[in-house]
PDB file of N, CA and C in Angstrom:
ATOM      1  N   UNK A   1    -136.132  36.859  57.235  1.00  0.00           N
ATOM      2  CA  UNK A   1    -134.854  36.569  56.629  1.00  0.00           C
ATOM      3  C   UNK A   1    -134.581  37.629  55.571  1.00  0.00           C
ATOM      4  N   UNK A   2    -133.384  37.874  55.436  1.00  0.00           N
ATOM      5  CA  UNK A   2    -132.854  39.395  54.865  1.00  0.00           C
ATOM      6  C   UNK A   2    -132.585  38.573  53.515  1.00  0.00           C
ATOM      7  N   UNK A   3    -133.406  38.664  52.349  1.00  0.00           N
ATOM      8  CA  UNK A   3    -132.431  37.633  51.383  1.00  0.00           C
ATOM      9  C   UNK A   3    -132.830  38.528  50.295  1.00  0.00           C
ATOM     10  N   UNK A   4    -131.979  39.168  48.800  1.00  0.00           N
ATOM     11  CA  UNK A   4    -131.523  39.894  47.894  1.00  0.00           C
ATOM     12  C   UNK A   4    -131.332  38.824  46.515  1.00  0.00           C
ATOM     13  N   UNK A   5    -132.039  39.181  45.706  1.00  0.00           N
ATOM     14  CA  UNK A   5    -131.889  38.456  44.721  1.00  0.00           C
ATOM     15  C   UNK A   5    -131.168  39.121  43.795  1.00  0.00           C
ATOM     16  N   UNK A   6    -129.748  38.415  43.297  1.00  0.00           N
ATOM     17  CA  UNK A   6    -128.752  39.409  42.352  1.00  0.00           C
ATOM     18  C   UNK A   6    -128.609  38.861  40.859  1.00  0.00           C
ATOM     19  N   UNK A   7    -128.295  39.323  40.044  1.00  0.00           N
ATOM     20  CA  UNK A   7    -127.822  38.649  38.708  1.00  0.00           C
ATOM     21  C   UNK A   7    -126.355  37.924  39.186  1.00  0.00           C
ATOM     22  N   UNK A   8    -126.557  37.053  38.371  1.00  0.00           N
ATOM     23  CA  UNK A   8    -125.149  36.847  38.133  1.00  0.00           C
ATOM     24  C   UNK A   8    -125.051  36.109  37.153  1.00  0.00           C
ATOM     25  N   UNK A   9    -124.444  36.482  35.819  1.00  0.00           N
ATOM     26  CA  UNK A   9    -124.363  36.046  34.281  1.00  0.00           C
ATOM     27  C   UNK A   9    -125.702  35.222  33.742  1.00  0.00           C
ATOM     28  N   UNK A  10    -126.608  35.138  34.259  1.00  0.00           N
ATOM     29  CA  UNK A  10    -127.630  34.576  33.785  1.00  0.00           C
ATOM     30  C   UNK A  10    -128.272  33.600  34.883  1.00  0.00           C
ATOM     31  N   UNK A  11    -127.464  33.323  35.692  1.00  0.00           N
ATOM     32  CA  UNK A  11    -127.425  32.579  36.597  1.00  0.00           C
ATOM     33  C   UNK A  11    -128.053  33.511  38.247  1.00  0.00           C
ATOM     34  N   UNK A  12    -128.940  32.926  39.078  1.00  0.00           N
ATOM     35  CA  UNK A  12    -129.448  34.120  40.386  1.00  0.00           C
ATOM     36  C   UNK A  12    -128.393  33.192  41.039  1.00  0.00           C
ATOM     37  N   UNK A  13    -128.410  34.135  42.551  1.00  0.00           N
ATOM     38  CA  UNK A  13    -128.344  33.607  43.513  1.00  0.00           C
ATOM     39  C   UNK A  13    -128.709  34.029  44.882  1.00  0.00           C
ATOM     40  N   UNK A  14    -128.685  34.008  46.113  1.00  0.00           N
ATOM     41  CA  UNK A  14    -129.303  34.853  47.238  1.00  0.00           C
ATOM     42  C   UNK A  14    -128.309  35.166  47.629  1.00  0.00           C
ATOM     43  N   UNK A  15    -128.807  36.364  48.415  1.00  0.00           N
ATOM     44  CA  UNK A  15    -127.665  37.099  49.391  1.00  0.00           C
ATOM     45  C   UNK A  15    -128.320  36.874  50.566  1.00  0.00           C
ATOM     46  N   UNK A  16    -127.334  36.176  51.807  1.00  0.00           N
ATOM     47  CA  UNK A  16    -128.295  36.195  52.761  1.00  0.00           C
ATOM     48  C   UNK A  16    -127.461  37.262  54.226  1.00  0.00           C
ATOM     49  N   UNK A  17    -128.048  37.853  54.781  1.00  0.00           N
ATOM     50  CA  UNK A  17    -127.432  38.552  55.879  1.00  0.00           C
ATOM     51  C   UNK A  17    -126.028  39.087  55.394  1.00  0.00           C
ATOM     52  N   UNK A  18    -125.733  39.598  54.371  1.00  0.00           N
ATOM     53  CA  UNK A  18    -124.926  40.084  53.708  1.00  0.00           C
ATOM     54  C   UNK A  18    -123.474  39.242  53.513  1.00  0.00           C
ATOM     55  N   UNK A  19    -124.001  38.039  53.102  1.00  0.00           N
ATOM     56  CA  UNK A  19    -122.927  36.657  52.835  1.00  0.00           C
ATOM     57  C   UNK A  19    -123.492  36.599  50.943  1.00  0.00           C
ATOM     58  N   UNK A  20    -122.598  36.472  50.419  1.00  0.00           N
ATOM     59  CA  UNK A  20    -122.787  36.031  49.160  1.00  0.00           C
ATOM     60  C   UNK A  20    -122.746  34.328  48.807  1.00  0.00           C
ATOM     61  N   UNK A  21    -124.548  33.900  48.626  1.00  0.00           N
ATOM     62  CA  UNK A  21    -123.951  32.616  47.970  1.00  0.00           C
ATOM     63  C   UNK A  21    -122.969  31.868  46.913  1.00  0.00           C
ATOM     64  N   UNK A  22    -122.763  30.603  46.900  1.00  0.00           N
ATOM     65  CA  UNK A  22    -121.735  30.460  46.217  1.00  0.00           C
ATOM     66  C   UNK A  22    -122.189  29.239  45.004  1.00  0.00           C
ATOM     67  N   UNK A  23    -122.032  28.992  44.226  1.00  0.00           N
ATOM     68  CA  UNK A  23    -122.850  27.862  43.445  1.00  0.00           C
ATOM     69  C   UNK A  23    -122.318  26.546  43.652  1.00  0.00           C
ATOM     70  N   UNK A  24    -122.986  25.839  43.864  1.00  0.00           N
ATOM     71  CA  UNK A  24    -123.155  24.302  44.368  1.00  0.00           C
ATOM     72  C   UNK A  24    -121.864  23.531  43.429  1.00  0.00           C
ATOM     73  N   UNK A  25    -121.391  23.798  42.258  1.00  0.00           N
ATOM     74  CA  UNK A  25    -120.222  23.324  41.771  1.00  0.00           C
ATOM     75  C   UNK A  25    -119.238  23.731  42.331  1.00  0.00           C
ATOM     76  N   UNK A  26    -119.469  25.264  43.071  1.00  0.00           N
ATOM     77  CA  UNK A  26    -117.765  25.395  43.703  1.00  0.00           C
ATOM     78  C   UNK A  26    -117.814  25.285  45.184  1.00  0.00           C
ATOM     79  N   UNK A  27    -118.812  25.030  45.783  1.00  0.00           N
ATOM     80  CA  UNK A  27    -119.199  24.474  46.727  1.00  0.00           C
ATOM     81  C   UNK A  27    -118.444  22.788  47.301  1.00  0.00           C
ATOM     82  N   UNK A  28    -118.766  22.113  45.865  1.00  0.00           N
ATOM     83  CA  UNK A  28    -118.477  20.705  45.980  1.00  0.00           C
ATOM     84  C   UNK A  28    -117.006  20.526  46.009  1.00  0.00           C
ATOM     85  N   UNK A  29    -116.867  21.329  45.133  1.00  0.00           N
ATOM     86  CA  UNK A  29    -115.230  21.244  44.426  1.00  0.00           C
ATOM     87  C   UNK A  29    -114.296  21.703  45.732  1.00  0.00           C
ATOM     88  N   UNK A  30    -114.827  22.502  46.716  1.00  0.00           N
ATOM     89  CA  UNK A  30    -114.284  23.157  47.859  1.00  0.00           C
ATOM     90  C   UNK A  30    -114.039  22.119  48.653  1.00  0.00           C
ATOM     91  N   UNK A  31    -115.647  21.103  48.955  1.00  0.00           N
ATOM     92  CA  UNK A  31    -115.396  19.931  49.878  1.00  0.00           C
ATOM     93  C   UNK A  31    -114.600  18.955  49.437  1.00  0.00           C
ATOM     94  N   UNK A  32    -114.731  18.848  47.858  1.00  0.00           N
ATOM     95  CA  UNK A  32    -113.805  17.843  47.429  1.00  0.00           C
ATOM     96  C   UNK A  32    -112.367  17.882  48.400  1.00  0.00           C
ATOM     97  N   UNK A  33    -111.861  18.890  47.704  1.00  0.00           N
ATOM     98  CA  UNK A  33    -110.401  19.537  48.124  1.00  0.00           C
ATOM     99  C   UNK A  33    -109.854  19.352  49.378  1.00  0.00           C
ATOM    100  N   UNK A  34    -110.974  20.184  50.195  1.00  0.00           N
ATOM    101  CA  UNK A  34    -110.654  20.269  51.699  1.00  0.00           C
ATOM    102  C   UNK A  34    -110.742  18.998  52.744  1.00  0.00           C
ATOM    103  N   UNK A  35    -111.745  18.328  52.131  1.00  0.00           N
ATOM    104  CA  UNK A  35    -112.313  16.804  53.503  1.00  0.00           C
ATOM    105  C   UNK A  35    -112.022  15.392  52.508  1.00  0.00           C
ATOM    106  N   UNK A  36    -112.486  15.176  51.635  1.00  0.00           N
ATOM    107  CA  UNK A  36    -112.278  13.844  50.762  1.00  0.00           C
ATOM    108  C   UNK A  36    -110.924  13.729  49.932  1.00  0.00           C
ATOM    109  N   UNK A  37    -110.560  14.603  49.739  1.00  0.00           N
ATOM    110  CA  UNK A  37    -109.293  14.154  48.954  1.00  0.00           C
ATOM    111  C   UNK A  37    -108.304  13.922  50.528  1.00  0.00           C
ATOM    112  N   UNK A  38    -108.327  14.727  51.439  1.00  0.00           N
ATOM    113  CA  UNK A  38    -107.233  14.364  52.733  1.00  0.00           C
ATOM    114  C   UNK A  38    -107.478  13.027  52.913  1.00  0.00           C
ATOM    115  N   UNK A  39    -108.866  12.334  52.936  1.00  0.00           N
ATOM    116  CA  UNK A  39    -109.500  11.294  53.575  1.00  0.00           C
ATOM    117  C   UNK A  39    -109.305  10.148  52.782  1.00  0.00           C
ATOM    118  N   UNK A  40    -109.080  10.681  51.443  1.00  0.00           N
ATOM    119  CA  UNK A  40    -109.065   9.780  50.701  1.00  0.00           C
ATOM    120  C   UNK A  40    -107.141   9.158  50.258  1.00  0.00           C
ATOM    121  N   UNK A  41    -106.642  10.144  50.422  1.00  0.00           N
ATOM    122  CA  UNK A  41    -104.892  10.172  50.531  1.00  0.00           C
ATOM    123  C   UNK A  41    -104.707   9.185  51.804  1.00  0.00           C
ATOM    124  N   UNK A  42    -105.176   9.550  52.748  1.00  0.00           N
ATOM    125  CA  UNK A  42    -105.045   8.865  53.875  1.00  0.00           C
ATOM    126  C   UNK A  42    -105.385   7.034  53.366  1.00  0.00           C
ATOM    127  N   UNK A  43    -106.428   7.397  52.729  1.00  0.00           N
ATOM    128  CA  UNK A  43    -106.861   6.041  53.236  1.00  0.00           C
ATOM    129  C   UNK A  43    -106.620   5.275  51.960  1.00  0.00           C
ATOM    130  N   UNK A  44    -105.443   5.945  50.903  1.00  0.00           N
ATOM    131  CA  UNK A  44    -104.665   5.493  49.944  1.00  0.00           C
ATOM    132  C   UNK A  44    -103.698   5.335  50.757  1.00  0.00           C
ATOM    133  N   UNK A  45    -103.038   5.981  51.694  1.00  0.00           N
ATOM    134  CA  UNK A  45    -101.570   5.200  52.277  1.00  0.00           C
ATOM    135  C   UNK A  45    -102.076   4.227  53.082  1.00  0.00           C
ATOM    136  N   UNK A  46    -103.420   3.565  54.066  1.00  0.00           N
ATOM    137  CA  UNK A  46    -103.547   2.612  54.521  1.00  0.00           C
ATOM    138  C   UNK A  46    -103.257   1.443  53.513  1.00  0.00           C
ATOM    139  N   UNK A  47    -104.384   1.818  52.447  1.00  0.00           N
ATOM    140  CA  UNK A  47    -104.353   0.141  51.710  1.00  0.00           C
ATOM    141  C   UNK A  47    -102.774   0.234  50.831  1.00  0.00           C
ATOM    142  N   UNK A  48    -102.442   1.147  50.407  1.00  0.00           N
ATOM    143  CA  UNK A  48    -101.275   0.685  50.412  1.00  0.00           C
ATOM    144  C   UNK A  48    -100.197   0.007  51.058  1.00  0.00           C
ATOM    145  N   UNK A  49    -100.320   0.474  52.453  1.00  0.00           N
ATOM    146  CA  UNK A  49     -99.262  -0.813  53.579  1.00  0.00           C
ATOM    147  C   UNK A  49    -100.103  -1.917  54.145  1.00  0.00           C
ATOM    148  N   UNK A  50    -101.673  -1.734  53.801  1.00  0.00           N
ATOM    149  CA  UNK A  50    -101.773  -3.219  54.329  1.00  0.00           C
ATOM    150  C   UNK A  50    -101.881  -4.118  53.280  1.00  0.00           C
ATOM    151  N   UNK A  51    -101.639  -3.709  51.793  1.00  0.00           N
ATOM    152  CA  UNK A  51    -101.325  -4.835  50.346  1.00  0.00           C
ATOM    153  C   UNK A  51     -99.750  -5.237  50.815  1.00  0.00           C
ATOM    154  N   UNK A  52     -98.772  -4.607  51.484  1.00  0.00           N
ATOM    155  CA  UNK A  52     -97.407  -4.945  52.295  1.00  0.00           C
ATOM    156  C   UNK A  52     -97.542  -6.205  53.160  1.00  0.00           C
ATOM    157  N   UNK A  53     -98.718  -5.703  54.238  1.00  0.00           N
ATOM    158  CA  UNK A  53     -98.276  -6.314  55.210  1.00  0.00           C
ATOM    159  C   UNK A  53     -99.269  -7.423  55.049  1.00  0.00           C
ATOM    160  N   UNK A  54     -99.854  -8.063  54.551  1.00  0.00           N
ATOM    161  CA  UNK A  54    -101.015  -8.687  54.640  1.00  0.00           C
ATOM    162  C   UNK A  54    -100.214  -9.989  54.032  1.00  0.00           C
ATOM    163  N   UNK A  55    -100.467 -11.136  54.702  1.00  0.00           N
ATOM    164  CA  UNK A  55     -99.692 -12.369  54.216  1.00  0.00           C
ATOM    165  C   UNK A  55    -100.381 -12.631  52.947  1.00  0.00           C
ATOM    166  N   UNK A  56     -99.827 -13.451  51.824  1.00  0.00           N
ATOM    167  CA  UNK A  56     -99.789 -13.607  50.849  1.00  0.00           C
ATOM    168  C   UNK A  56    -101.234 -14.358  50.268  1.00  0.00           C
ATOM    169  N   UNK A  57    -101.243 -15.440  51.688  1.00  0.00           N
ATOM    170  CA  UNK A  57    -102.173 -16.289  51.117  1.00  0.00           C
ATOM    171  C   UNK A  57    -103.840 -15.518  51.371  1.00  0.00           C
ATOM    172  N   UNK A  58    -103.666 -14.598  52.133  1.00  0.00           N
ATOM    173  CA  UNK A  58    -105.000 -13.933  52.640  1.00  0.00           C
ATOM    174  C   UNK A  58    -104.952 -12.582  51.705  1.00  0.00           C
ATOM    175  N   UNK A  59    -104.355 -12.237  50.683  1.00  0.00           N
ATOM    176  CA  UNK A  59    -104.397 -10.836  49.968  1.00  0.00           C
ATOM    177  C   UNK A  59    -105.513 -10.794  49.094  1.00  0.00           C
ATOM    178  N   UNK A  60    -105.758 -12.538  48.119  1.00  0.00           N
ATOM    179  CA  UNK A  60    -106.711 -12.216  47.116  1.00  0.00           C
ATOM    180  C   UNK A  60    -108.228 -12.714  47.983  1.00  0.00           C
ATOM    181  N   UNK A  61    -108.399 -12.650  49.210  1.00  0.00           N
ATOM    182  CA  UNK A  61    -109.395 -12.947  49.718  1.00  0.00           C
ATOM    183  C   UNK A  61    -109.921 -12.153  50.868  1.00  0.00           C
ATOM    184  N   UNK A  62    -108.877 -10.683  51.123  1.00  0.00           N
ATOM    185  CA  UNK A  62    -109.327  -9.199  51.956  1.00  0.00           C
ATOM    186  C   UNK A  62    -109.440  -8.346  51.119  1.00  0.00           C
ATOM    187  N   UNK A  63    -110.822  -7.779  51.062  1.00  0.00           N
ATOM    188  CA  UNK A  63    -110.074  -5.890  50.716  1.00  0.00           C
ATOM    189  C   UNK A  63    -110.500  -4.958  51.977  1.00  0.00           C
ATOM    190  N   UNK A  64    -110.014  -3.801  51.855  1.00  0.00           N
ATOM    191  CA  UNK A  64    -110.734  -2.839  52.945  1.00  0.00           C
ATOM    192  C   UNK A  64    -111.753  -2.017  51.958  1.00  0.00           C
ATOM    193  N   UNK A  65    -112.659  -2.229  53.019  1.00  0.00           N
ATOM    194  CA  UNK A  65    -113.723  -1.744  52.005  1.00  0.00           C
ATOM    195  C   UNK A  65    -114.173   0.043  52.993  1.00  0.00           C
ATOM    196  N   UNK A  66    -113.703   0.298  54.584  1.00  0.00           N
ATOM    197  CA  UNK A  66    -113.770   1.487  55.013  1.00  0.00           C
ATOM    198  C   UNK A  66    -113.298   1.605  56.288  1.00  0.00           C
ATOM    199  N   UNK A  67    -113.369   3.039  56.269  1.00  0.00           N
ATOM    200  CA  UNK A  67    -112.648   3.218  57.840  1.00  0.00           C
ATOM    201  C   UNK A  67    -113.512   4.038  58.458  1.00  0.00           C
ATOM    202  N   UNK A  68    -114.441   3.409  59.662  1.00  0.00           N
ATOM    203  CA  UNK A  68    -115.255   4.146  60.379  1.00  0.00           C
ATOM    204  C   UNK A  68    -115.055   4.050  61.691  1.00  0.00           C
ATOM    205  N   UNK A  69    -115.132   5.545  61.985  1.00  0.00           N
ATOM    206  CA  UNK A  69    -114.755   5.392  63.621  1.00  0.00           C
ATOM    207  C   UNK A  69    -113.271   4.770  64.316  1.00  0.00           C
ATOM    208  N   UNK A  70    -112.466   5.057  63.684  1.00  0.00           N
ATOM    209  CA  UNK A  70    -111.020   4.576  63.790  1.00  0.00           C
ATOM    210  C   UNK A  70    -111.125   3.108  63.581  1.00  0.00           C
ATOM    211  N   UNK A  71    -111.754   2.637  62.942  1.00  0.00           N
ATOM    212  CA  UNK A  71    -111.613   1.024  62.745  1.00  0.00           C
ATOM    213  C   UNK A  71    -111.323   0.825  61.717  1.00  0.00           C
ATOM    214  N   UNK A  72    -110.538   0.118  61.059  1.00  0.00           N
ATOM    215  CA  UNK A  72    -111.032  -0.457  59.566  1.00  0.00           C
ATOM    216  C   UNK A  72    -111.656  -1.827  59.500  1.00  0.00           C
ATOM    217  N   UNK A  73    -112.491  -1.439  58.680  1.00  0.00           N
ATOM    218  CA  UNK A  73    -113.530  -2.446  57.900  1.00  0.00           C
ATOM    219  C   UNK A  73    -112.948  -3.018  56.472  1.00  0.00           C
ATOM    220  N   UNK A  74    -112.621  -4.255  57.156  1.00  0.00           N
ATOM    221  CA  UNK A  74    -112.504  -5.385  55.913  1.00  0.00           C
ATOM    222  C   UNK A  74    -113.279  -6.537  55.228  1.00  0.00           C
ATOM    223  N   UNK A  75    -113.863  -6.970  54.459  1.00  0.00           N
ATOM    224  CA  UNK A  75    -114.156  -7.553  53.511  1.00  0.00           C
ATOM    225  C   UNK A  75    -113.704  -8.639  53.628  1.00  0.00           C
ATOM    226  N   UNK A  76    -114.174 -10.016  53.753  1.00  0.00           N
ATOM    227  CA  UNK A  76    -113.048 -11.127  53.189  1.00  0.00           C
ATOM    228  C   UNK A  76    -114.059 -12.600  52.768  1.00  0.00           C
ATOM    229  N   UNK A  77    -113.912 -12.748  51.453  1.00  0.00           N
ATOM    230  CA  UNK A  77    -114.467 -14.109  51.167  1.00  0.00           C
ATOM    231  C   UNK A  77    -114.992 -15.173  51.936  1.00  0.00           C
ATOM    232  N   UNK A  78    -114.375 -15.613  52.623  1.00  0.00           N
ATOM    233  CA  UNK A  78    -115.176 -16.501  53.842  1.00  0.00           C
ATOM    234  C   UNK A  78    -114.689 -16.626  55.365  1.00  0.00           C
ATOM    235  N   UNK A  79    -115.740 -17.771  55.376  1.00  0.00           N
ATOM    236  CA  UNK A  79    -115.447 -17.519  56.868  1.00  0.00           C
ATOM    237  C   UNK A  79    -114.316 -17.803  57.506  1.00  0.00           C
ATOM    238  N   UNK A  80    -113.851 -18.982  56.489  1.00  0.00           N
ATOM    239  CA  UNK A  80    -112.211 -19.581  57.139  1.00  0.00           C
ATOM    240  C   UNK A  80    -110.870 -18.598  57.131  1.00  0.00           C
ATOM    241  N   UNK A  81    -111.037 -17.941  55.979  1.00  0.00           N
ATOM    242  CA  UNK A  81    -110.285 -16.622  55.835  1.00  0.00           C
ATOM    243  C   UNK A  81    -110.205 -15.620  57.043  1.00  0.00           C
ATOM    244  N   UNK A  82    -111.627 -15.524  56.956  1.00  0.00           N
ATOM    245  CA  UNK A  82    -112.077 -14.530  58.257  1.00  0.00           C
ATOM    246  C   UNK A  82    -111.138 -14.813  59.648  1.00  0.00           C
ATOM    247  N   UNK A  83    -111.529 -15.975  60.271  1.00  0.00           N
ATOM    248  CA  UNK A  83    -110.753 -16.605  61.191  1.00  0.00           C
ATOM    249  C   UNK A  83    -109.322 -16.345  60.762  1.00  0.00           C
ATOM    250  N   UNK A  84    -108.337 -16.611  60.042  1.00  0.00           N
ATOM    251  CA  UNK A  84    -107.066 -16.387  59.758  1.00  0.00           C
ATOM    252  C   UNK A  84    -107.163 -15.093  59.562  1.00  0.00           C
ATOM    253  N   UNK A  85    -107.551 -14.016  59.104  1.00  0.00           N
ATOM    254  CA  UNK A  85    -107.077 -12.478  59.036  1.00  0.00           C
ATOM    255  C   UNK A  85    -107.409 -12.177  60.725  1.00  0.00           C
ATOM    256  N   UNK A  86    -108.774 -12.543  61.374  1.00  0.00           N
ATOM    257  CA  UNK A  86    -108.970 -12.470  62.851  1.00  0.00           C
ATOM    258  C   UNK A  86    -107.584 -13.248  63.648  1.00  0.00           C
ATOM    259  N   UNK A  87    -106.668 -13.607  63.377  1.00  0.00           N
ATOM    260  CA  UNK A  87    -105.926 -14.236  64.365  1.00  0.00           C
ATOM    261  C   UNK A  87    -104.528 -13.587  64.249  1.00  0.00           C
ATOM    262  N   UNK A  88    -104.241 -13.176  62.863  1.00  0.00           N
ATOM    263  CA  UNK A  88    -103.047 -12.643  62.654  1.00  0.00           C
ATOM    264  C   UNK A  88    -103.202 -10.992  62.563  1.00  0.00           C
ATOM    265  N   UNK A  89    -104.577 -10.046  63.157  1.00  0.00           N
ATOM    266  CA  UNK A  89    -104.639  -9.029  63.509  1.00  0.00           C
ATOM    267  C   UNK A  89    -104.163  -8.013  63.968  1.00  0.00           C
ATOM    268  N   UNK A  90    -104.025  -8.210  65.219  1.00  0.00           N
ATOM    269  CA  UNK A  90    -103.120  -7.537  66.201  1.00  0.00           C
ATOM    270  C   UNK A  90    -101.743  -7.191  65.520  1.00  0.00           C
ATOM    271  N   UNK A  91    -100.838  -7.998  64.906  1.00  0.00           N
ATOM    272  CA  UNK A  91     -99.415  -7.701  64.242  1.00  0.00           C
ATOM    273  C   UNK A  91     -99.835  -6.874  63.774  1.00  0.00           C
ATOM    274  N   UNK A  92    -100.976  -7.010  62.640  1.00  0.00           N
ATOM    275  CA  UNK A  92    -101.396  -6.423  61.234  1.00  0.00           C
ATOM    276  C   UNK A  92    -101.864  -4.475  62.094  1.00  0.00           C
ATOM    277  N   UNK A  93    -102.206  -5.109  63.115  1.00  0.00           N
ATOM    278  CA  UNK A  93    -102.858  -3.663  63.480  1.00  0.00           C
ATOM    279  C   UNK A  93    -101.437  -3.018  64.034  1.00  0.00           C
ATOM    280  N   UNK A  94    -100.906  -3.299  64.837  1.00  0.00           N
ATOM    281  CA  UNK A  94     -99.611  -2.554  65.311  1.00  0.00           C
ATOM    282  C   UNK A  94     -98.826  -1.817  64.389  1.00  0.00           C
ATOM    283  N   UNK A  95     -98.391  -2.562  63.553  1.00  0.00           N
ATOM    284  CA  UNK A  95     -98.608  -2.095  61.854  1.00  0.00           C
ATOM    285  C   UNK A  95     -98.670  -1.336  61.391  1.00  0.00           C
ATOM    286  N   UNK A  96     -99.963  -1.054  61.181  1.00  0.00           N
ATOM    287  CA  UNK A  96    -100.511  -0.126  60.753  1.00  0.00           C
ATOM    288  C   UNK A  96    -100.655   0.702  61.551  1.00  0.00           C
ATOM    289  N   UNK A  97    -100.544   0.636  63.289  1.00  0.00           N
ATOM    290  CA  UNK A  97    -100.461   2.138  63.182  1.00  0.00           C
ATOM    291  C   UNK A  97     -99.417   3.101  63.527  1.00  0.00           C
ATOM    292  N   UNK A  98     -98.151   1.678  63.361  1.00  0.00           N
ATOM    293  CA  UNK A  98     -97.035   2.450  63.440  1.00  0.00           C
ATOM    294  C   UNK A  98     -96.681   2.750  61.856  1.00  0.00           C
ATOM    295  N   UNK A  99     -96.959   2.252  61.118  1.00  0.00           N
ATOM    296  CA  UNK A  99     -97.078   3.387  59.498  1.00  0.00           C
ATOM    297  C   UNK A  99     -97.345   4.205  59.168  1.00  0.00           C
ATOM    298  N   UNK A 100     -99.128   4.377  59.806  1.00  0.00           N
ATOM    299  CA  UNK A 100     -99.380   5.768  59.098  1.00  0.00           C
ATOM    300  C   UNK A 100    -100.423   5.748  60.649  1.00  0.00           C
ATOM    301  N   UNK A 101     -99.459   6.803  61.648  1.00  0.00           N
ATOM    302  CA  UNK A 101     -99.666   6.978  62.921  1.00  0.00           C
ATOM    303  C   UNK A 101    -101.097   8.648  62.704  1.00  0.00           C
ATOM    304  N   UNK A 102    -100.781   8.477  61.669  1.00  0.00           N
ATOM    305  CA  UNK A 102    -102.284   9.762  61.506  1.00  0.00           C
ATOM    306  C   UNK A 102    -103.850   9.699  61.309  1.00  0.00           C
ATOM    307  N   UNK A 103    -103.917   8.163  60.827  1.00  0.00           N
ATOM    308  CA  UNK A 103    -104.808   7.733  60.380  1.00  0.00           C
ATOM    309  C   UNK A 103    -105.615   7.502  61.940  1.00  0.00           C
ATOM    310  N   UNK A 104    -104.805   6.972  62.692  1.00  0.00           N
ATOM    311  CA  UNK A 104    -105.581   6.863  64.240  1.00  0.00           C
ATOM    312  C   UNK A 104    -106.311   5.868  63.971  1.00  0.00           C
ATOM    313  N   UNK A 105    -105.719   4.636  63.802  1.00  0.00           N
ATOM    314  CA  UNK A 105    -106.935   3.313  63.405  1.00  0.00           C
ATOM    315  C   UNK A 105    -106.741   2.426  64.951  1.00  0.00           C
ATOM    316  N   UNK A 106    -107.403   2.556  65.094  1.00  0.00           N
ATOM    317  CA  UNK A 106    -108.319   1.692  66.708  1.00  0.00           C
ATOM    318  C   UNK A 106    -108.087  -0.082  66.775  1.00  0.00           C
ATOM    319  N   UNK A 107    -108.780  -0.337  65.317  1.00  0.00           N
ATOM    320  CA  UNK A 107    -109.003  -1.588  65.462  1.00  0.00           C
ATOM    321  C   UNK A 107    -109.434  -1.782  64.390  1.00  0.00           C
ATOM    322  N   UNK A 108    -109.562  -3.032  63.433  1.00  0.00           N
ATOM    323  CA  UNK A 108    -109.803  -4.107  62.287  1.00  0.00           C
ATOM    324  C   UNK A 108    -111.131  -4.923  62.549  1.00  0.00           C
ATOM    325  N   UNK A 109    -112.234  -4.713  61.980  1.00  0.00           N
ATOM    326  CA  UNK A 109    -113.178  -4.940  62.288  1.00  0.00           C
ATOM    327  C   UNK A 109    -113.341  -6.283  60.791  1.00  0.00           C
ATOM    328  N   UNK A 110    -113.456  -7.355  61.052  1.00  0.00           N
ATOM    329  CA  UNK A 110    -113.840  -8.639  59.699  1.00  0.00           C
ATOM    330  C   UNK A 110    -115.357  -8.590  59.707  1.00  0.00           C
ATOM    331  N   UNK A 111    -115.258  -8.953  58.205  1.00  0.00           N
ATOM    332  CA  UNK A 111    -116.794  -9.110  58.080  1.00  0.00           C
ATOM    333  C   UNK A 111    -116.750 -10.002  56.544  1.00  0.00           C
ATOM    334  N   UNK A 112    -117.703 -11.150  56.634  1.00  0.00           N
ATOM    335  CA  UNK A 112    -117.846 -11.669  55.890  1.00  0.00           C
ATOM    336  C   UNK A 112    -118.714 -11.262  55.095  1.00  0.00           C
ATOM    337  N   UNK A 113    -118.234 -11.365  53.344  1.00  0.00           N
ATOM    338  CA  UNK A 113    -119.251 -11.464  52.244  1.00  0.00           C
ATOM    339  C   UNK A 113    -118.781 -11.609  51.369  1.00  0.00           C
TER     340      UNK A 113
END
């Protein structure tokens, strides 16, 4: 491995195959930017239309807690809840993905806790 050890203000870093490393703060700050903040905008306009669409009596007893694999994953106090957010789904999902048709959400996955 071709690797060059350089100054840089007090600070090293490697050179590898004639790529300059980059330091792990602007590294992060890059991924921030580029993958989690999109992901995270996104998945600020979901819970924002499903605090809309979500009937009244089931709001203080869902949250979305993630979105994996085009599903979202919800949260909900119990089991009886569960059953009522499981039945009034499908609307809730059509919904959503005629709102925010970017997000590409599949399906609403319940889970009790």
């Amino acid at each position: 491995m071709n690797r060059e050890r350089l100054s840089n203000g007090g600070m090293s870093s490697v050179r590898r195959r004639g790529r300059q490393a980059i330091r792990l703060g602007d590294a992060a700050a890059e991924l921030l930017e580029q993958r989690i903040s999109r992901r995270q905008a996104s998945f600020a306009a979901i819970s924002e239309l499903w605090e809309r669409l979500l009937p009244a009596a089931l709001s203080d007893h869902c949250r979305i807690v993630d979105m994996s694999g085009g599903h979202l994953v919800v949260l909900v106090d119990s089991a009886s809840y569960a059953s009522e957010l499981r039945w009034c789904s499908p609307e809730l999902l059509e919904d959503l993905q005629q709102g925010c048709p970017k997000a590409r959400i599949k399906g609403i996955k319940v889970s009790v806790g």
